[in-house]
Protein backbone atom coordinates (compact mmCIF):
# COMPACT_ATOMS: atom_id res chain seq x y z
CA UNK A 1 0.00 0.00 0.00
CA UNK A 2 1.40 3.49 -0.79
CA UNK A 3 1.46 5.75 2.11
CA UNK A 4 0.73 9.17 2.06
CA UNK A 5 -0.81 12.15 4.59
CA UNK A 6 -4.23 10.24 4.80
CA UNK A 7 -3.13 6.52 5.34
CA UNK A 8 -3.08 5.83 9.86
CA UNK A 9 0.12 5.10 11.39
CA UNK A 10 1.18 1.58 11.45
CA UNK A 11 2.54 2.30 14.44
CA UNK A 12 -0.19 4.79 16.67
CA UNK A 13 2.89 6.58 17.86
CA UNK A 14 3.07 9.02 15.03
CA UNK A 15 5.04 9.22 11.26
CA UNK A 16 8.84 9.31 10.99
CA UNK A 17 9.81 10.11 8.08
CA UNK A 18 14.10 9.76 7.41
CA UNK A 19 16.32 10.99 4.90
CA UNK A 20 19.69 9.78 3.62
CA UNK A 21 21.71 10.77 0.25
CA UNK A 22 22.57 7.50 -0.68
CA UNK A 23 20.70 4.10 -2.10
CA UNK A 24 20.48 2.71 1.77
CA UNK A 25 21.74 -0.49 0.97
CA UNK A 26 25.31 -0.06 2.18
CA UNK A 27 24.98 2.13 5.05
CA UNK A 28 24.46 0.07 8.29
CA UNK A 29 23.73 3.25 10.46
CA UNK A 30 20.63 4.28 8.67
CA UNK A 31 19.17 0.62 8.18
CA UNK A 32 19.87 0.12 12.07
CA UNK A 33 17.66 3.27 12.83
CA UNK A 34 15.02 2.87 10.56
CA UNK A 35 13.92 -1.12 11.82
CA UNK A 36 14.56 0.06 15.23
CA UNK A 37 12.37 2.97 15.28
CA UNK A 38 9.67 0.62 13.26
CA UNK A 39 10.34 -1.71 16.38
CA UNK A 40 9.08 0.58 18.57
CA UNK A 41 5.90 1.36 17.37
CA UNK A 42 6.71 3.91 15.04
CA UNK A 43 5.59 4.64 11.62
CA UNK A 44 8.73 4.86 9.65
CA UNK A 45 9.26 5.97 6.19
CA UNK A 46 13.00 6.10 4.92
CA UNK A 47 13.97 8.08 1.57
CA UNK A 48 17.01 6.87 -0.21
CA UNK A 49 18.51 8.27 -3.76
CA UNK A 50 17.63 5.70 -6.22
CA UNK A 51 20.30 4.19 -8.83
CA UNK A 52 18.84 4.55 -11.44
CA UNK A 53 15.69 6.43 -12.90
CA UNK A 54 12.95 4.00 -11.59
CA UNK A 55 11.81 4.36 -7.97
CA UNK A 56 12.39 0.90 -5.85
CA UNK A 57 10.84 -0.13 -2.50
CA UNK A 58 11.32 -2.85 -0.37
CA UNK A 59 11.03 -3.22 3.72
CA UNK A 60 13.80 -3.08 6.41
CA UNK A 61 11.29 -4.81 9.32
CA UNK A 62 8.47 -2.72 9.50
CA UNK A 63 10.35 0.12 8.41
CA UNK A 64 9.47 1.08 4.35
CA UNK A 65 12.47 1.87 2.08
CA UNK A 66 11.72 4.07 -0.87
CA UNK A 67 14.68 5.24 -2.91
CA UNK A 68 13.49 7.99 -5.17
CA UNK A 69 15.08 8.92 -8.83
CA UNK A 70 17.16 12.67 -8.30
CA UNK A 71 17.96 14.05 -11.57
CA UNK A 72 20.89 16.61 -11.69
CA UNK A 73 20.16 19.17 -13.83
CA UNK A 74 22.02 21.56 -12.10
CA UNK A 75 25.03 19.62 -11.29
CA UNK A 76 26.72 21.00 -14.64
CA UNK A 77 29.22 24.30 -13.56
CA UNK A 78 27.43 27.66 -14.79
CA UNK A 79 31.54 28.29 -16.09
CA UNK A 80 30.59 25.23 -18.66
CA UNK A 81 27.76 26.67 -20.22
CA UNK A 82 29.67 29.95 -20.87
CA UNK A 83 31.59 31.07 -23.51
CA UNK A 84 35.05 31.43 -22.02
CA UNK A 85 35.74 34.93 -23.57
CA UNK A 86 38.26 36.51 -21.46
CA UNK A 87 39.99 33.46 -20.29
CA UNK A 88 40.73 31.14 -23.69
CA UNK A 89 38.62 33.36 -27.02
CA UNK A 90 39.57 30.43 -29.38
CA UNK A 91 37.93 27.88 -26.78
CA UNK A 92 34.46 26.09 -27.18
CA UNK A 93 31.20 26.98 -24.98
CA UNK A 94 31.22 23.45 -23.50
CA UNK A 95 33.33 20.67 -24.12
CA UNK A 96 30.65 18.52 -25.38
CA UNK A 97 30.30 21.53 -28.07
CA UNK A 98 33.90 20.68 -29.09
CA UNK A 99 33.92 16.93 -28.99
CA UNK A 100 31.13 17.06 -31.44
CA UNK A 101 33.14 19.29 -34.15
CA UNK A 102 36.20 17.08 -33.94
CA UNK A 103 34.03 14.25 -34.65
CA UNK A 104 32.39 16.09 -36.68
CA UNK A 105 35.17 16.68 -38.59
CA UNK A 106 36.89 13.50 -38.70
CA UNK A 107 33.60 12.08 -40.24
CA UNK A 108 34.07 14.81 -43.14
CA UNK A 109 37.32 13.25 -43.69
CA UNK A 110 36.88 10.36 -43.52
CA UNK A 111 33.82 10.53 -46.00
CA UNK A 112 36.40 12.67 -48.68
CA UNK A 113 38.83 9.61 -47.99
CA UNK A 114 35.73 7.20 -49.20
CA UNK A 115 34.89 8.94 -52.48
CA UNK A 116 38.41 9.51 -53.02
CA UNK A 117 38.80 5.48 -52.73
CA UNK A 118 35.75 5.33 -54.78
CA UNK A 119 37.05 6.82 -57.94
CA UNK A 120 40.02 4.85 -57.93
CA UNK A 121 37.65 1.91 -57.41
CA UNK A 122 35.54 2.93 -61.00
CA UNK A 123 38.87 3.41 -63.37
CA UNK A 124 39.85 6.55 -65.04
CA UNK A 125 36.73 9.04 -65.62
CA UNK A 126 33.77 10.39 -64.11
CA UNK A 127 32.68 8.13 -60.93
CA UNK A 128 29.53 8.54 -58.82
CA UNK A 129 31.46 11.02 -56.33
CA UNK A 130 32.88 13.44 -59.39
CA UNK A 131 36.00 13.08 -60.38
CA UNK A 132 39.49 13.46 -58.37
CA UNK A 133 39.73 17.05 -59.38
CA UNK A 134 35.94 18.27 -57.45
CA UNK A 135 37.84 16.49 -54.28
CA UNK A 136 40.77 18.42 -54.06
CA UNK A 137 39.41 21.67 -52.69
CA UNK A 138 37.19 19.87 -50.02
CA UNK A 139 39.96 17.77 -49.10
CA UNK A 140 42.14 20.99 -48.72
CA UNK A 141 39.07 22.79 -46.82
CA UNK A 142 38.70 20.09 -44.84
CA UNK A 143 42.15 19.90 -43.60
CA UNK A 144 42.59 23.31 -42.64
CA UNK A 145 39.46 23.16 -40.93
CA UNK A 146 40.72 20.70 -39.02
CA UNK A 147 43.58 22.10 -37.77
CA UNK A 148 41.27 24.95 -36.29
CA UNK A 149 39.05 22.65 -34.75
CA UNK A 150 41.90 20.75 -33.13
CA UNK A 151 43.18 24.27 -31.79
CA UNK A 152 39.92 25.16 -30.52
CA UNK A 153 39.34 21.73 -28.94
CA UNK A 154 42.41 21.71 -26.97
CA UNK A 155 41.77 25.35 -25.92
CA UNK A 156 38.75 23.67 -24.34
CA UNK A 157 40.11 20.75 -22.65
CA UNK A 158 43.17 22.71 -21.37
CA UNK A 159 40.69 25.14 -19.60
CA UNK A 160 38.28 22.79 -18.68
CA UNK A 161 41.72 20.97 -16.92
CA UNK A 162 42.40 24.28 -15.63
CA UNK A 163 39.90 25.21 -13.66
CA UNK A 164 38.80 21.31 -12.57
CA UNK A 165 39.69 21.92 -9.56
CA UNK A 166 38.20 25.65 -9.48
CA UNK A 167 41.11 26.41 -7.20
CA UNK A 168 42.78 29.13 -9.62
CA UNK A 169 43.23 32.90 -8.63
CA UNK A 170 39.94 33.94 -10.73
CA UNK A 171 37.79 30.76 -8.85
CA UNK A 172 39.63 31.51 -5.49
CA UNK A 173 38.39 35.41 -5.84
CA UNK A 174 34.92 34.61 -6.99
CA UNK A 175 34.27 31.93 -4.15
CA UNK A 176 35.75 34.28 -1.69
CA UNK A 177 33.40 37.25 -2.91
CA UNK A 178 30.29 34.94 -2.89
CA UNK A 179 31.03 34.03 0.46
CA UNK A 180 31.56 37.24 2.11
CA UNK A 181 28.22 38.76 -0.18
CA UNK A 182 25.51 36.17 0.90
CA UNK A 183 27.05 34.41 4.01
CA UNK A 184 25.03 31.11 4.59
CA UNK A 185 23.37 31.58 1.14
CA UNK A 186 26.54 31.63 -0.67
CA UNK A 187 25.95 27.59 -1.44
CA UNK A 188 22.92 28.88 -4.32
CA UNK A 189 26.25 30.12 -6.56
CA UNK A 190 28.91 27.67 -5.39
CA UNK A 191 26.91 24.52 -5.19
CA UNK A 192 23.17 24.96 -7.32
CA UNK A 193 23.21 21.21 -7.79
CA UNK A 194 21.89 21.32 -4.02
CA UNK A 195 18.66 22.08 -5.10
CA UNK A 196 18.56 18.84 -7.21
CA UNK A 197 18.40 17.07 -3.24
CA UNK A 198 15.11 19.41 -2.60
CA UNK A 199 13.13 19.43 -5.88
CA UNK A 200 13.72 15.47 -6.11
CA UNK A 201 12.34 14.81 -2.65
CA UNK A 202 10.25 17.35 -1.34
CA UNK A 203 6.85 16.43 -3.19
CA UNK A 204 7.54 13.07 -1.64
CA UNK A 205 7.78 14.12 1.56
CA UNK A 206 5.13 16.49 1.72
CA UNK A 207 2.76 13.98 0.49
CA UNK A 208 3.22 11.93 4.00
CA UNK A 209 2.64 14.85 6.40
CA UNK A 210 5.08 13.99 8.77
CA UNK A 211 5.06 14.56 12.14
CA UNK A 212 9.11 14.27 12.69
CA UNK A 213 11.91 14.02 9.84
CA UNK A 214 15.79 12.75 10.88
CA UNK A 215 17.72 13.88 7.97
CA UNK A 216 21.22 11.80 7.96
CA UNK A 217 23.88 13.71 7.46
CA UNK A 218 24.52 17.54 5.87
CA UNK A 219 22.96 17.22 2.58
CA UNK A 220 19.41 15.81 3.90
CA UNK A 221 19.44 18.36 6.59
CA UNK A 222 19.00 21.38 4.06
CA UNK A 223 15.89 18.87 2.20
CA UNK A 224 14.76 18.35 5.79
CA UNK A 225 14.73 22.17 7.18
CA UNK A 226 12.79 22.99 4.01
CA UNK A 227 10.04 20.11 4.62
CA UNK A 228 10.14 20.54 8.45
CA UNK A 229 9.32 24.76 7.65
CA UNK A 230 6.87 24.16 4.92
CA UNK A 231 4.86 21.57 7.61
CA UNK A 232 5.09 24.64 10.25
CA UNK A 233 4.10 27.08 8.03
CA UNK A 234 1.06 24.93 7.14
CA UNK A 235 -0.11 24.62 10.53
CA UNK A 236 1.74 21.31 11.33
CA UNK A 237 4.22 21.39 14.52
CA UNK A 238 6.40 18.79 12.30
CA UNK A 239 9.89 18.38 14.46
CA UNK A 240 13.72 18.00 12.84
CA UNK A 241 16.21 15.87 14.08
CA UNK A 242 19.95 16.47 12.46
CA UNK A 243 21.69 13.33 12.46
CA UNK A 244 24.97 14.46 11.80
CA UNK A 245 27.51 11.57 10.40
CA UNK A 246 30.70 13.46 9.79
CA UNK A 247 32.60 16.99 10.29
CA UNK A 248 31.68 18.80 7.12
CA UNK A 249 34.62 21.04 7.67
CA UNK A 250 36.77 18.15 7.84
CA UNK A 251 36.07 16.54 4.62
CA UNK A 252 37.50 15.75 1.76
CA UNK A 253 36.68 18.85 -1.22
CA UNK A 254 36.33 17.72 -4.45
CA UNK A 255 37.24 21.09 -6.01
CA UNK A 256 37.64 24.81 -4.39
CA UNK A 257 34.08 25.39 -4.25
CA UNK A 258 32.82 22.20 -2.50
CA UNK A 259 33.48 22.97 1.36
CA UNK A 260 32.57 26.15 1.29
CA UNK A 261 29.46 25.11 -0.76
CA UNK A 262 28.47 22.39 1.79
CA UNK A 263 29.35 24.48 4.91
CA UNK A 264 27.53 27.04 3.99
CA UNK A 265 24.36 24.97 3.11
CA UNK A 266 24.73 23.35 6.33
CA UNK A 267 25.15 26.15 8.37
CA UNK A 268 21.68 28.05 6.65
CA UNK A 269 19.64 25.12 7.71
CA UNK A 270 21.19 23.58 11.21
CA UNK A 271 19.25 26.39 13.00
CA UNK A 272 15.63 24.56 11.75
CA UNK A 273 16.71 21.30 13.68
CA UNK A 274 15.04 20.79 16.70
CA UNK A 275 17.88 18.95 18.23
CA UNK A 276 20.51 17.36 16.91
CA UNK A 277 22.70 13.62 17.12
CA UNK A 278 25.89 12.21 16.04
CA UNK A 279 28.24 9.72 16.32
CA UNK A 280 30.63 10.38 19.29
CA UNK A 281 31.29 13.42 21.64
CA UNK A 282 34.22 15.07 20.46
CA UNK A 283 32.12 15.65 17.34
CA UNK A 284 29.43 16.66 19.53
CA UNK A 285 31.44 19.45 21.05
CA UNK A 286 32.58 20.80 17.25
CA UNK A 287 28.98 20.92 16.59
CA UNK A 288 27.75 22.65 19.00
CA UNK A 289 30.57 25.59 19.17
CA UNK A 290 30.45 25.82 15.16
CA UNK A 291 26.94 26.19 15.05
CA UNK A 292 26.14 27.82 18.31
CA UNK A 293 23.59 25.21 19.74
CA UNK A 294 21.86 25.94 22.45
CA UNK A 295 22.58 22.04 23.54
CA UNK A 296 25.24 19.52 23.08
CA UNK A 297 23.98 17.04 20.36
CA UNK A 298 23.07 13.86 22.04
CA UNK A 299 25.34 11.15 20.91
CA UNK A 300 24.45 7.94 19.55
CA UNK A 301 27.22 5.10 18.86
CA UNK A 302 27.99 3.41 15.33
CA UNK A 303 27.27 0.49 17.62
CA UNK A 304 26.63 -3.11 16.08
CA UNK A 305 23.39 -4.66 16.69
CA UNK A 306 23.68 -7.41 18.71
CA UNK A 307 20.09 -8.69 18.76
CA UNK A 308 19.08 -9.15 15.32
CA UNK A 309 15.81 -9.87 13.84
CA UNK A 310 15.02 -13.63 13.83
CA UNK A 311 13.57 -13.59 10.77
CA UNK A 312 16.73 -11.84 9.51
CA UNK A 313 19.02 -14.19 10.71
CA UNK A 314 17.04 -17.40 9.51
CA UNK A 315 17.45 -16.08 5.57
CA UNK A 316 21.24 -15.34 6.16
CA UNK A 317 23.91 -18.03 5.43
CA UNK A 318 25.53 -19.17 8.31
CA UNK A 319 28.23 -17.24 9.91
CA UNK A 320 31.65 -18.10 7.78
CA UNK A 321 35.02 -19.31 10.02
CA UNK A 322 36.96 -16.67 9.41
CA UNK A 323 40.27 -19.09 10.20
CA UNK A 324 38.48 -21.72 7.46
CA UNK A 325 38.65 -18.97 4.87
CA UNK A 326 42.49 -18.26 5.60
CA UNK A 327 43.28 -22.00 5.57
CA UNK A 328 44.58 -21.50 8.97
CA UNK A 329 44.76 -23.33 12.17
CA UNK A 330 43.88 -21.95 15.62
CA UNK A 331 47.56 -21.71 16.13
CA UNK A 332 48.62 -19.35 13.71
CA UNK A 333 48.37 -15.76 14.42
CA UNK A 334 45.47 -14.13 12.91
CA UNK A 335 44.73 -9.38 12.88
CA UNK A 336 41.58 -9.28 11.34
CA UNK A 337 40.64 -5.72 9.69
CA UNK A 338 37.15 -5.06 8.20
CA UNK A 339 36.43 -2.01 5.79
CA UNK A 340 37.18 -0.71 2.95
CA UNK A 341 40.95 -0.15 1.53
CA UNK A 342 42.29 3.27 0.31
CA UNK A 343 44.81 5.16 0.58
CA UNK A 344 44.06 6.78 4.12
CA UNK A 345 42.46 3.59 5.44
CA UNK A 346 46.31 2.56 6.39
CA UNK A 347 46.03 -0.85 5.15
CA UNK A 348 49.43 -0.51 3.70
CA UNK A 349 51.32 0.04 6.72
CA UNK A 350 49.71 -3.88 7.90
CA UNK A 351 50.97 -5.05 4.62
CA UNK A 352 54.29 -3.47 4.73
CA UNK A 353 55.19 -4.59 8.38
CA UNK A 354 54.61 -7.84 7.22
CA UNK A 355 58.32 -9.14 6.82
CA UNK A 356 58.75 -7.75 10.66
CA UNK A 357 55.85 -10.15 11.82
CA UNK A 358 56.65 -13.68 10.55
CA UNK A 359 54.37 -16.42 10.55
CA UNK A 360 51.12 -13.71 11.15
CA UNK A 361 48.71 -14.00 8.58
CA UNK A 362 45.93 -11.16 8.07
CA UNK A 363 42.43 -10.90 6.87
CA UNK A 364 41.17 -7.74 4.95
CA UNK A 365 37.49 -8.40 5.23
CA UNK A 366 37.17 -6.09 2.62
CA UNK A 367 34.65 -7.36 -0.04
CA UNK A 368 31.33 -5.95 -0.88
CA UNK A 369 28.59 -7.71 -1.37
CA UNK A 370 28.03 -8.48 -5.24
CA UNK A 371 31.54 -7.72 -6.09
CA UNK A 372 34.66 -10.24 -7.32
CA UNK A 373 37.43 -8.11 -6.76
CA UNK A 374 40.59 -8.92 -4.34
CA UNK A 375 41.76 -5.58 -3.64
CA UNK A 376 42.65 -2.56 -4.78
CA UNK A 377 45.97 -2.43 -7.61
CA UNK A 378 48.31 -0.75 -5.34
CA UNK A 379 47.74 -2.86 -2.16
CA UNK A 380 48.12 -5.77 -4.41
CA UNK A 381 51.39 -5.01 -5.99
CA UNK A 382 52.53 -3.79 -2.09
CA UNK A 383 51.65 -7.79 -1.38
CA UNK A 384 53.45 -9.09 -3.96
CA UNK A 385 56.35 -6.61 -3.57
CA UNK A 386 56.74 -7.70 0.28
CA UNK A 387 56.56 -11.21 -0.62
CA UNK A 388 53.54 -11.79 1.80
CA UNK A 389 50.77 -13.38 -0.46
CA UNK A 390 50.44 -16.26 1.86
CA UNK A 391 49.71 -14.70 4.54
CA UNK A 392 47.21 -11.34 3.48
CA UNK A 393 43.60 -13.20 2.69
CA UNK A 394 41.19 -10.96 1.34
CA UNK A 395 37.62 -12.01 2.59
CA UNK A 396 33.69 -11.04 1.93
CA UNK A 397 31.81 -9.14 3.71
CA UNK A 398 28.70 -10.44 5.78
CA UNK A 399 26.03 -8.72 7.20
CA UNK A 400 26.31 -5.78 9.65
CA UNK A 401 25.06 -8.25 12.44
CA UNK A 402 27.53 -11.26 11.82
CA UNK A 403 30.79 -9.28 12.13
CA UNK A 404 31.62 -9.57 15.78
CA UNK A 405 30.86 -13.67 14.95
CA UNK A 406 32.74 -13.11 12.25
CA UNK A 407 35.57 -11.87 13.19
CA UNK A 408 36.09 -13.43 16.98
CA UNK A 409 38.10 -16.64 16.09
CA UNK A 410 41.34 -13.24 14.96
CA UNK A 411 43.45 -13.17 18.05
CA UNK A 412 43.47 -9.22 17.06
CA UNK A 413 42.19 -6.68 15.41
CA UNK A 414 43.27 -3.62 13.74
CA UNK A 415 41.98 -0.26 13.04
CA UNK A 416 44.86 1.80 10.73
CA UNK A 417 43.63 4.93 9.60
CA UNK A 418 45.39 8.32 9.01
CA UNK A 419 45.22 11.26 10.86
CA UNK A 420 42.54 13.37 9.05
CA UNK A 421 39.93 15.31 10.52
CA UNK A 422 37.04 13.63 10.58
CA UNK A 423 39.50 10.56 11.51
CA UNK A 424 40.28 12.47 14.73
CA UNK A 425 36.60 12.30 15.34
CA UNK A 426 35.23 8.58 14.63
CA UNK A 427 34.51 5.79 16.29
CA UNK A 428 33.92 4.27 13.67
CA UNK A 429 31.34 0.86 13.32
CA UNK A 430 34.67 -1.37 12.92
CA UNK A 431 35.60 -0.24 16.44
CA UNK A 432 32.79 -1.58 18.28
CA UNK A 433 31.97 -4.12 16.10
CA UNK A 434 35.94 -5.42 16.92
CA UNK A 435 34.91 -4.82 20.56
CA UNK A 436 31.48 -7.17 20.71
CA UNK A 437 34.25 -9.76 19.03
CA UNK A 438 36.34 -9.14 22.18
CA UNK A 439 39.56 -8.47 20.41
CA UNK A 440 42.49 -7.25 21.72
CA UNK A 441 42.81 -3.99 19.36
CA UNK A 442 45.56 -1.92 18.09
CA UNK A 443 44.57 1.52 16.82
CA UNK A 444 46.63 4.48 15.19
CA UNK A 445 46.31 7.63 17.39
CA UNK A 446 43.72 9.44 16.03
CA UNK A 447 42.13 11.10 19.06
CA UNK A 448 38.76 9.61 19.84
CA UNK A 449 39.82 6.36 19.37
CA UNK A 450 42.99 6.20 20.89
CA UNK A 451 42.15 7.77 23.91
CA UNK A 452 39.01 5.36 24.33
CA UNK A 453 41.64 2.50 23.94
CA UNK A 454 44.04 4.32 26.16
CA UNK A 455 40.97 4.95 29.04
CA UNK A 456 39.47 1.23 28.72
CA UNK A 457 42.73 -1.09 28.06
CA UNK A 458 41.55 -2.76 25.66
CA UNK A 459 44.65 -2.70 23.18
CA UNK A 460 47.37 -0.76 22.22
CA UNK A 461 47.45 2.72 20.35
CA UNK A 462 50.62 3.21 17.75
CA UNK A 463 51.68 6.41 15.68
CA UNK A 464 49.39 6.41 12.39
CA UNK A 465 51.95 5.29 9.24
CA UNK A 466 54.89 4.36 11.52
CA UNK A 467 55.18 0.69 10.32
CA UNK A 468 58.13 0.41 13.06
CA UNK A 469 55.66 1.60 15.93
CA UNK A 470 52.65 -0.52 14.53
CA UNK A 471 54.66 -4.11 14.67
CA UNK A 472 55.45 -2.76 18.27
CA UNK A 473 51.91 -2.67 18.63
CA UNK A 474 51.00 -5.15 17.39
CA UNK A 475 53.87 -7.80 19.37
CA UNK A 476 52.71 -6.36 22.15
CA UNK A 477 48.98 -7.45 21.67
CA UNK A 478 50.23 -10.97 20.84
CA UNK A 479 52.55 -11.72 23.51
CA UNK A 480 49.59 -11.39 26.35
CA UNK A 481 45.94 -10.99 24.31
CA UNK A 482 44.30 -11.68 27.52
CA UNK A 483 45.74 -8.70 29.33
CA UNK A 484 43.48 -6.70 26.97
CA UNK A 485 40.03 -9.12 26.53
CA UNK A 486 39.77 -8.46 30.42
CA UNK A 487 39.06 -5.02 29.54
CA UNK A 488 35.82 -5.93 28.50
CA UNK A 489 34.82 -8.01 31.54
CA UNK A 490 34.18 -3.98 32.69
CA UNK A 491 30.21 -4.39 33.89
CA UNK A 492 28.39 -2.77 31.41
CA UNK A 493 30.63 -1.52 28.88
CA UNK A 494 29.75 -4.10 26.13
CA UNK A 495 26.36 -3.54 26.84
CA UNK A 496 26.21 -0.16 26.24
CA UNK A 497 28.82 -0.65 23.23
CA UNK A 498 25.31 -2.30 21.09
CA UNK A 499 22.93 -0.81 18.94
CA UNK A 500 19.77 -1.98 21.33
CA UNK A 501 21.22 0.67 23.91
CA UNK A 502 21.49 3.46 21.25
CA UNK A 503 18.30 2.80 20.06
CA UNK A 504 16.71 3.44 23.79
CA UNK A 505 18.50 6.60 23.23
CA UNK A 506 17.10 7.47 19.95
CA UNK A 507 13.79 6.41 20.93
CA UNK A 508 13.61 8.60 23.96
CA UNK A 509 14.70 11.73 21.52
CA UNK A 510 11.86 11.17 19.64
CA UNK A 511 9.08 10.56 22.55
CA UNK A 512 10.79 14.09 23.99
CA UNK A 513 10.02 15.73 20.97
CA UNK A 514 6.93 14.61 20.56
CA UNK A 515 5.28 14.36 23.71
CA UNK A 516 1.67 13.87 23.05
CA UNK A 517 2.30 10.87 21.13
CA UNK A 518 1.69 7.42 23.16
CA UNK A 519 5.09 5.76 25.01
CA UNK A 520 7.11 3.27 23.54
CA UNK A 521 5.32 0.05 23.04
CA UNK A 522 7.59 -3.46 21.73
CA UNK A 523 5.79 -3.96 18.95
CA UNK A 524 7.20 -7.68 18.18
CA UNK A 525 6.69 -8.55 22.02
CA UNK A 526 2.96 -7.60 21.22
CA UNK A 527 2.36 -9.42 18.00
């Protein structure tokens, strides 16, 4: 049945309606909030970006999953659609404008060539193309118009290299000048393709009425803030929750006008939120001094779920033995890491300490679902260059709620990321989920992590890229792995290391914000 403002809740404790710029399917966080919000009695609606132009659906519990088609119309740079006057004359509008003349171009040619080929083909004399002598001015004309189009062309492309990365003296001037002219509304010249996000999903959310919206993350927010004000504005008390994922600040920018873009756009709309969440409190504490809340966001943990659905679990595969998978025995020394590998992951400093650590063998649980791959060109070459093959095993992925089972039979695990911002920041899923496993871990020393390592015991904390300081590390975990599981004989810090404890948290958010809605009720205790 498709929902919309007229259809009762599900749930009787009112219509949640969340918001995430991505296809739902590989984020853990977002699945884990919607099912347990449905769990507790509420109605939940979650809006994903679809892959494709077709709208899909499906169910995560009770929760409903629609992932909606978002067209980018404005994604294309205003600077492409220009004629680049000042900066190249000879240039193209648009590069698409001068791919089509060189083919263009090359097809005249290459049509002169054919009737040229033709006439030889019919003997001396008239032929159906003319004879050679009505070729040779087109085949000079052609030529020379060639050459232009080739000088134009690269024109093009050399500017369109040029200013790629918009971070040039002219693009540096004009983002500044934005900026300082229209503040938090600078994002509507540096980043249009925002409003793709709001005309793609606001219909849709409109349609349900809701009575609360948790945008994920900075780009929902801005969709959210303009639903949440248009339900006000209409007579609706409709509440926003800002779930915030990540340190825009701290992020990666694609080109000079991307952070200021995104900051911007976040800071224009974080004063619509009702409250805010995120993922751990030094983030917390950024949040609120950047955008002067009048609370500290509440904080709820990537945690791993602990108690998953038993309907889930009966339609999984079995839980894989991680040490079958290595072709290991029990005695062999096993670091398991689980994510993804890139360059600031720090997989390579596991790989290239290798030679210090003989007989260890490590497992890069590092394969999506769906995919065949091993792992990424560089890290592979690094194995083969160290001479380790034998002992780095690159393993599948299973889902979110398996990974502690998983991963338990390791004697340790390893977290080896770089210091980056919103590094500094995380603790990240694989943390915890390396925690319900009750492994001994051994972390680089970005902040938040290493100083919960440092303050529970649980492992040891090395200098991020210091291959030298990691094998310390990770000897050190080795030689006495008990010393560190008895860190999590701690009463209660496993427990409240689960997803079931954050989602009592996020559960009593939303009863406080919507008070005259009935209590939590345990909707699968009741059926």
């Amino acid at each position: 049945m498709e929902l919309d403002s007229t259809t009762p809740s599900r749930g009787g404790r009112g219509r949640i309606v969340m918001l995430v710029d991505n296809g739902v399917k590989n984020d853990s966080r977002v699945q884990k909030t919607a099912r347990s919000a449905a769990d507790a009695g509420w109605d939940v609606v979650l809006f994903g970006i679809s892959p494709d132009r077709l709208k899909h659906k499906w169910k995560i519990g009770e929760a409903e999953v629609r992932l909606i088609p978002k067209p980018s119309p404005l994604a294309p740079r205003r600077h492409d659609m220009r004629r680049p006057i000042l900066r190249k004359p000879l240039a193209y509008r648009t590069p698409q404008q001068a791919r089509y003349r060189v083919q263009a171009v090359k097809a005249w040619r290459s049509d002169l060539r054919f009737r040229q080929a033709a006439t030889r083909a019919k003997g001396p004399g008239e032929s159906v193309s003319g004879a050679k002598g009505r070729l040779i001015v087109p085949r000079i004309s052609a030529k020379l118009y060639s050459k232009w189009v080739g000088l134009r062309a690269r024109e093009t492309f050399e500017l369109q290299e040029r200013r790629r990365g918009l971070d040039g003296a002219i693009d540096r001037a004009a983002t500044g000048m934005w900026g300082k002219l229209r503040g938090e509304r600078a994002w509507r010249q540096l980043l249009p393709y925002l409003w793709d996000y709001e005309l793609a999903f606001a219909k849709h959310i409109d349609k349900l009425k809701p009575d609360l919206i948790h945008a994920h993350d900075f780009r929902m927010l801005g969709v959210g803030a303009r639903a949440a004000v248009r339900g006000r504005a209409a007579g609706r008390p409709v509440k926003l929750i800002w779930d915030a994922h990540e340190y825009v600040p701290g992020l990666h920018s694609a080109h000079g006008r991307w952070l200021p873009g995104h900051v911007a756009w976040e800071k224009e709309h974080a004063v619509f939120a009702d409250t805010a969440i995120t993922v751990s409190p030094s983030l917390a504490e950024l949040l609120k001094r950047d955008h002067k809340l009048a609370e500290l966001p509440h904080v709820v943990l990537n945690a791993p779920v602990c108690s998953p659905d038993p309907d889930e679990v009966a339609a999984a595969d079995p839980v894989p033995n991680l040490r079958e998978l290595c072709g290991i025995d029990e005695a062999t020394p096993l670091l398991a890491y689980c994510g993804g590998i890139n360059p600031v992951r720090g997989v390579e400093t596991m790989i290239e300490a290798m030679p210090s650590l003989p007989g260890v063998h490590v497992a890069l649980v590092s394969v999506p679902p769906g995919k065949a791959y091993s792992a990424t060109a560089k890290i592979e070459k690094l194995i083969e260059e160290m001479g380790v093959g034998d002992r780095v095993h690159v393993l599948p992925f299973v889902p979110h709620w398996q990974v502690p089972e998983y991963l338990s039979t390791a004697d340790a695990a390893v977290s080896p990321l770089h210091h980056l911002p919103n590094h500094e920041l995380a603790l990240s899923n694989k943390f915890f989920e390396y925690s319900q496993a009750k492994l001994p871990v051994v972390v680089s020393d970005i902040r938040t992590m290493a100083e919960m390592v440092e303050k529970t015991g649980q492992g040891e904390v090395f200098k991020a890229q210091d291959v030298e300081d990691y094998v310390r590390a990770v000897k050190a975990v080795l030689a006495d792995p008990g010393r560190y599981r008895k860190a999590y004989e701690k009463p209660g810090l496993l427990e409240q290391w689960t997803w079931e404890a954050q989602a009592e948290v996020l559960d009593s958010i939303y009863s406080e914000l919507l008070p005259d809605k009935p209590r939590r009720t345990d909707r699968k205790a009741s059926a």
